[in-house]
C-alpha atoms as a PDB file:
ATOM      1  CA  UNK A   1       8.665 -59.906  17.478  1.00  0.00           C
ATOM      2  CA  UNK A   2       9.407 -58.107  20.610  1.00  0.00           C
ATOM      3  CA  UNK A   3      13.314 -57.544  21.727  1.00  0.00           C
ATOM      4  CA  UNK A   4      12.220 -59.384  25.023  1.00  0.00           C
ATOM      5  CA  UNK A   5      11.864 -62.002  22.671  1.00  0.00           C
ATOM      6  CA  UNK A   6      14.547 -61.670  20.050  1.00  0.00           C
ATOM      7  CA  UNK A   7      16.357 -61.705  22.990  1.00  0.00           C
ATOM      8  CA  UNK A   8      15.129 -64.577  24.664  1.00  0.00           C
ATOM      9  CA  UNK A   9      15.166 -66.543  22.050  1.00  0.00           C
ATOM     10  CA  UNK A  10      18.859 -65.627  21.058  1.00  0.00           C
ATOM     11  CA  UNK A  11      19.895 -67.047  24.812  1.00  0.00           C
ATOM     12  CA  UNK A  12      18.043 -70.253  24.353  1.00  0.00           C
ATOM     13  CA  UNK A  13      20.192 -70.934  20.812  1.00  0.00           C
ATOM     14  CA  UNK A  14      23.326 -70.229  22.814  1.00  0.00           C
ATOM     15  CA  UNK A  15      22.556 -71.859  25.344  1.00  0.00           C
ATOM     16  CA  UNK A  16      21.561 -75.241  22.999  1.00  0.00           C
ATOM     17  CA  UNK A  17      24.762 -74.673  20.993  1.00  0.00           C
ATOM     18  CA  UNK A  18      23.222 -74.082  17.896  1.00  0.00           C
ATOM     19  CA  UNK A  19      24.855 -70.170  17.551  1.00  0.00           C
ATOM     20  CA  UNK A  20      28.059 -69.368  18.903  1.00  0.00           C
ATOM     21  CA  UNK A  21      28.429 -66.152  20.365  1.00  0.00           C
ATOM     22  CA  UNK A  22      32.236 -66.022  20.936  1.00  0.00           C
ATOM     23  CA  UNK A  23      34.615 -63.273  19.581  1.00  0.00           C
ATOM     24  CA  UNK A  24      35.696 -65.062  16.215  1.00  0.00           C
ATOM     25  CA  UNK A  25      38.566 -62.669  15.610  1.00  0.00           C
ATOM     26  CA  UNK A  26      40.266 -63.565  19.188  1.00  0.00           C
ATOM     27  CA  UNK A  27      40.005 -67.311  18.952  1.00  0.00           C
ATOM     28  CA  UNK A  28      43.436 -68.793  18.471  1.00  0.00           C
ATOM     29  CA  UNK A  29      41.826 -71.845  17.157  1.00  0.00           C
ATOM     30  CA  UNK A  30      39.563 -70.932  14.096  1.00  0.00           C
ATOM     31  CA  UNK A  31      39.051 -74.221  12.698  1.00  0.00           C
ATOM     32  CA  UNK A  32      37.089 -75.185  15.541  1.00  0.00           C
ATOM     33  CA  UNK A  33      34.330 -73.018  14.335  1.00  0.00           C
ATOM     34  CA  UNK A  34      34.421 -74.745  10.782  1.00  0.00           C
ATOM     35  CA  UNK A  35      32.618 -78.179   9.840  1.00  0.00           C
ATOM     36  CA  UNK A  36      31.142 -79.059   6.828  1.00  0.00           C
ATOM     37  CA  UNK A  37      27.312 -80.485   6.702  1.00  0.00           C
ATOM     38  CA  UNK A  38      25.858 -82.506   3.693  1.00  0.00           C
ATOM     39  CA  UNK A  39      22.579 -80.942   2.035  1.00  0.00           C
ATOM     40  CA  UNK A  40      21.108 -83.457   4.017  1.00  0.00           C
ATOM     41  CA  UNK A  41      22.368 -82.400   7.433  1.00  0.00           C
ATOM     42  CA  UNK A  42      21.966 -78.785   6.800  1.00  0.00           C
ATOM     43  CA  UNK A  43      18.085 -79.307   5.827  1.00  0.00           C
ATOM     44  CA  UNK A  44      17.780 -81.641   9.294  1.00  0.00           C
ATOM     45  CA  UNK A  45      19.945 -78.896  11.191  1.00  0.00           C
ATOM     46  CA  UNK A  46      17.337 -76.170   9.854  1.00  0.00           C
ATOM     47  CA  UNK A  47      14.398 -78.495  10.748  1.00  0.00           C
ATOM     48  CA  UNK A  48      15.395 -78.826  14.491  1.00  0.00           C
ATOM     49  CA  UNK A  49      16.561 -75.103  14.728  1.00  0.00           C
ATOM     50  CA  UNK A  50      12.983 -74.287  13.447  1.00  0.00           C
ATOM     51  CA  UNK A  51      10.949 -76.729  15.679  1.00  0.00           C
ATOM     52  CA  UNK A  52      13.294 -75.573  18.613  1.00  0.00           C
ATOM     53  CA  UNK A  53      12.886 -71.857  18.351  1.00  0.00           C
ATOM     54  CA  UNK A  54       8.842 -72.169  17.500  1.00  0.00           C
ATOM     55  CA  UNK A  55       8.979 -73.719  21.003  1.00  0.00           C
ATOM     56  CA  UNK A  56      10.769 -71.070  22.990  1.00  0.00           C
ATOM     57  CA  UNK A  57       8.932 -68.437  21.009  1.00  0.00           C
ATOM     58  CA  UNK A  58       5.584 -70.686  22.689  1.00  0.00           C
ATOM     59  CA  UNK A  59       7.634 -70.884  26.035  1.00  0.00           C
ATOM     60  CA  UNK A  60       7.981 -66.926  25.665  1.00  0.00           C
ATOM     61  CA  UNK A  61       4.397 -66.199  25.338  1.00  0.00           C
ATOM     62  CA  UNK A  62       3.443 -68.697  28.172  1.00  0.00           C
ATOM     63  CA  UNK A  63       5.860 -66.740  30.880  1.00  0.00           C
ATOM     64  CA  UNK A  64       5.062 -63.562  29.409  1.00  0.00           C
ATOM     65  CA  UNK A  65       1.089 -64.610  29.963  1.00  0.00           C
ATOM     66  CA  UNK A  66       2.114 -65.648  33.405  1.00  0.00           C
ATOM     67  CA  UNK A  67       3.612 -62.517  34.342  1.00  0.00           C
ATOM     68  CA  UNK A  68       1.096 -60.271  33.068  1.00  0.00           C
ATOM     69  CA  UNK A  69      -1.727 -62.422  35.223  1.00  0.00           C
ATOM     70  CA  UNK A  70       0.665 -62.258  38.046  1.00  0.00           C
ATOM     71  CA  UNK A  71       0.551 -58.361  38.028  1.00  0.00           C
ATOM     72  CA  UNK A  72      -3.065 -58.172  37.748  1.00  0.00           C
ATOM     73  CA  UNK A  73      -3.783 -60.289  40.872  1.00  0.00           C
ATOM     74  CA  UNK A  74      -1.281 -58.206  42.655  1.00  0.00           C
ATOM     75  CA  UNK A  75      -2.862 -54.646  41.282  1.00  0.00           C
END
């Protein structure tokens, strides 16, 4: 996977709420970042994660296809 990617897809989590990507050590209120999840809503929390990154990965490759045709037609 390319950085571009890593990268992309890293914003896209963020940006869904499903990684925080706050300074842990300078929050004054760290039970915010706790909750607990039964088996059940980990496994369904891992299932959408999963489904939601294979379709920014997809999203990626489309607008990286794009580009690269975009280029050509200007070259």
């Amino acid at each position: 996977m390319s950085l571009g990617k890593v990268n992309y897809c890293l914003n896209k989590l963020i940006e869904k709420g499903l990684i925080k990507a706050n300074n842990f050590r300078q929050s004054s209120n760290k039970k915010s970042y706790v909750y607990l999840l039964t088996l059940k809503g980990i496994e369904e929390k891992r299932r959408l994660t999963i489904s939601f990154l294979q379709h920014k990965m997809e999203e990626y490759e489309r607008l990286e296809l794009e580009i690269s045709q975009l280029q050509q037609e200007i070259a």
